[in-house]
Structure formats: structure tokens, C-alpha cells
Protein backbone atom coordinates (compact mmCIF):
# COMPACT_ATOMS: atom_id res chain seq x y z
CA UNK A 1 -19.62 8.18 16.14
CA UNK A 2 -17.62 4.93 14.99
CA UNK A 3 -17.25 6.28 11.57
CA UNK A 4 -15.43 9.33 13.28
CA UNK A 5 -13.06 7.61 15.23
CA UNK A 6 -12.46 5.15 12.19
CA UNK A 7 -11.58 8.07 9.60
CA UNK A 8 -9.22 9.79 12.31
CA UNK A 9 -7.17 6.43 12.55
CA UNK A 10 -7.36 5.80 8.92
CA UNK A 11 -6.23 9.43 8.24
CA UNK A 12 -3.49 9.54 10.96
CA UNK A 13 -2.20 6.04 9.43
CA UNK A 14 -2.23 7.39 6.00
CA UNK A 15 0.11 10.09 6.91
CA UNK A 16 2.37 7.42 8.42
CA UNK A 17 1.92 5.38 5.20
CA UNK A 18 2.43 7.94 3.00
CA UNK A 19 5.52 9.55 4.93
CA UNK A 20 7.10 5.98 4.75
CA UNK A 21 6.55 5.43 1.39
CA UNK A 22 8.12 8.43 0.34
CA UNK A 23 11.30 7.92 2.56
CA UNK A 24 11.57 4.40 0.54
CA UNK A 25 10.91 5.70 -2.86
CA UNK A 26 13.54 8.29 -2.24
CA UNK A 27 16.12 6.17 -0.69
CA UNK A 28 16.03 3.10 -2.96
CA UNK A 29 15.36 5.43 -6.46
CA UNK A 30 19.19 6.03 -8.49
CA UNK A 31 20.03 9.63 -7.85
CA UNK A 32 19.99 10.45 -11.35
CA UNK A 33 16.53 9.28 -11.56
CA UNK A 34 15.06 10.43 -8.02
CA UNK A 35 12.97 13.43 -9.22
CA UNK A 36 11.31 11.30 -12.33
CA UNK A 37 10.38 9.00 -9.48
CA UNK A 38 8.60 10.90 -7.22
CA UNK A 39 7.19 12.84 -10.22
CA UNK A 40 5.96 9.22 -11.22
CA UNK A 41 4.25 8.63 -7.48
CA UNK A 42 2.86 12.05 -7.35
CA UNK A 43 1.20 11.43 -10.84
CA UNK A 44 0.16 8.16 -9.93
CA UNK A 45 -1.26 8.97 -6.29
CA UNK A 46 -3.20 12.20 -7.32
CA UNK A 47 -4.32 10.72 -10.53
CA UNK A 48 -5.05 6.98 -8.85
CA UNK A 49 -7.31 8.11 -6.43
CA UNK A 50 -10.23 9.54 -8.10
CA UNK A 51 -10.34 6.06 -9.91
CA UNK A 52 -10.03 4.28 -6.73
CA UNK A 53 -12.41 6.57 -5.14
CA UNK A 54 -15.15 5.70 -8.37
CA UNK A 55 -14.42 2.21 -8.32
CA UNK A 56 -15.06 1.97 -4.43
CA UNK A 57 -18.33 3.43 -4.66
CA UNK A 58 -19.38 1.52 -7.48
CA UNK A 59 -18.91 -1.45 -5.29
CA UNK A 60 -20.09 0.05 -2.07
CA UNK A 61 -23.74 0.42 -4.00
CA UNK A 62 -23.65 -2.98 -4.74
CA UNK A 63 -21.59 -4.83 -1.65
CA UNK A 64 -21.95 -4.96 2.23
CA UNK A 65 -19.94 -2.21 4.00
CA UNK A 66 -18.38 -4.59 5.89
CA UNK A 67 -17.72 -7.08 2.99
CA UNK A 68 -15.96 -3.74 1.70
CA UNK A 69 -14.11 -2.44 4.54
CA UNK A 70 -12.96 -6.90 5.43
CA UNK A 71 -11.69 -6.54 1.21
CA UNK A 72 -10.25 -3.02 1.83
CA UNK A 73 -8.17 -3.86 4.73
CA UNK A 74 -6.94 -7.66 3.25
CA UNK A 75 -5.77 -5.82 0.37
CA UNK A 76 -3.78 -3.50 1.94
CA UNK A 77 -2.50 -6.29 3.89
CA UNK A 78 -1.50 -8.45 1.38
CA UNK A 79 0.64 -5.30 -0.35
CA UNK A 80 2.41 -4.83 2.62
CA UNK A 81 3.28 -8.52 2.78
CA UNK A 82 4.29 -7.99 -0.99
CA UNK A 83 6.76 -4.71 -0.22
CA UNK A 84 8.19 -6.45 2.69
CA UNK A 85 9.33 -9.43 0.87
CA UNK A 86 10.49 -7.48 -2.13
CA UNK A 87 12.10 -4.82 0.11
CA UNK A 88 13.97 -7.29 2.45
CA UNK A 89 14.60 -10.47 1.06
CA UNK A 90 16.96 -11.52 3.62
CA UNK A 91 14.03 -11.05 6.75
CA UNK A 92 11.51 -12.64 4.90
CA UNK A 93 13.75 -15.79 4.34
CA UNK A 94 14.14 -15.93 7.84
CA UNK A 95 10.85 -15.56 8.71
CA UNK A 96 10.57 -18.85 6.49
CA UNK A 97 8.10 -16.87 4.12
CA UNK A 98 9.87 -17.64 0.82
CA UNK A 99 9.98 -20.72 -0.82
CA UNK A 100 12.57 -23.16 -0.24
CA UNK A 101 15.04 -22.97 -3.34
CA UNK A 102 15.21 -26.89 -4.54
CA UNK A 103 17.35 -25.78 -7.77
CA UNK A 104 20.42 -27.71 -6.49
């Protein structure tokens, strides 16, 4: 029953994800360049995830489930970490998460 309620969230926060990600990609890409862009994600999410998929099971045959899941969810983690500092510079500095800049 766990495993039910665990895909519904994961599902209902990949929409959320996925909705966001294409609001950034679209805002941020150059006009010019917008539909090469999310021709580029498409291409990369559709053709990504039946490697991802393969890789994951490889690993689930030979790793704990919850080793998995606890390796799954840092990863994800750490990219959104990753997007927010590269996406707004400014907050993170605030947030004292980049370095201090020592060049003088």
C-alpha cells in the first residue's frame, strides 16, 4: 500500500517538476532559439529515460531499495541545489551559499 501512495506523490511532483522546468527553459531560452530548446529537452527527456530507467534497475538487482530510493532522492536534491544557484545567483549569495570572493 506504501508503494501506492509513494508513486502518486512522486507522479503528482513530477508534473510540478516538469511544468516548472518547462516555464524556465522557455523563459530564460533567446527567442530565436526557443523551439531548438525545447526540441533539445523533449529529445533529451524521452530519449533519457529509458537509459535511466535500465541503469536503475541494473542497480536495484544489485543494491538495497532503500540504499536506492536514500541515492535517488540526494541526487535530485543536490540538482536542485545546483539550478538554484545557477538560476539566482543573487539569493544564493545571500543565503551565504557561495563562496566568499577573496580576488581583491
Amino acid at each position: 500500500m506504501w508503494a501506492v501512495v509513494a508513486l502518486t506523490f512522486l507522479g503528482a511532483a513530477r508534473s510540478v517538476v516538469g511544468t516548472s522546468a518547462t516555464a524556465i527553459l522557455q523563459r530564460h531560452a533567446p527567442e530565436e532559439q526557443r523551439g531548438r530548446v525545447m526540441s533539445l529537452n523533449t529529445l533529451i527527456l524521452n530519449g533519457g529515460r529509458p537509459i535511466g530507467d535500465a541503469l536503475l534497475a541494473l542497480l536495484a538487482a544489485w543494491l538495497p531499495l532503500t540504499l536506492l530510493v536514500t541515492g535517488c532522492a540526494a541526487a535530485v536534491g543536490l540538482t536542485g541545489w545546483g539550478l538554484r544557484r545557477h538560476l539566482h545567483p543573487q539569493e544564493s549569495a545571500e543565503d551565504g551559499l557561495d563562496a566568499p570572493d577573496h580576488s581583491g
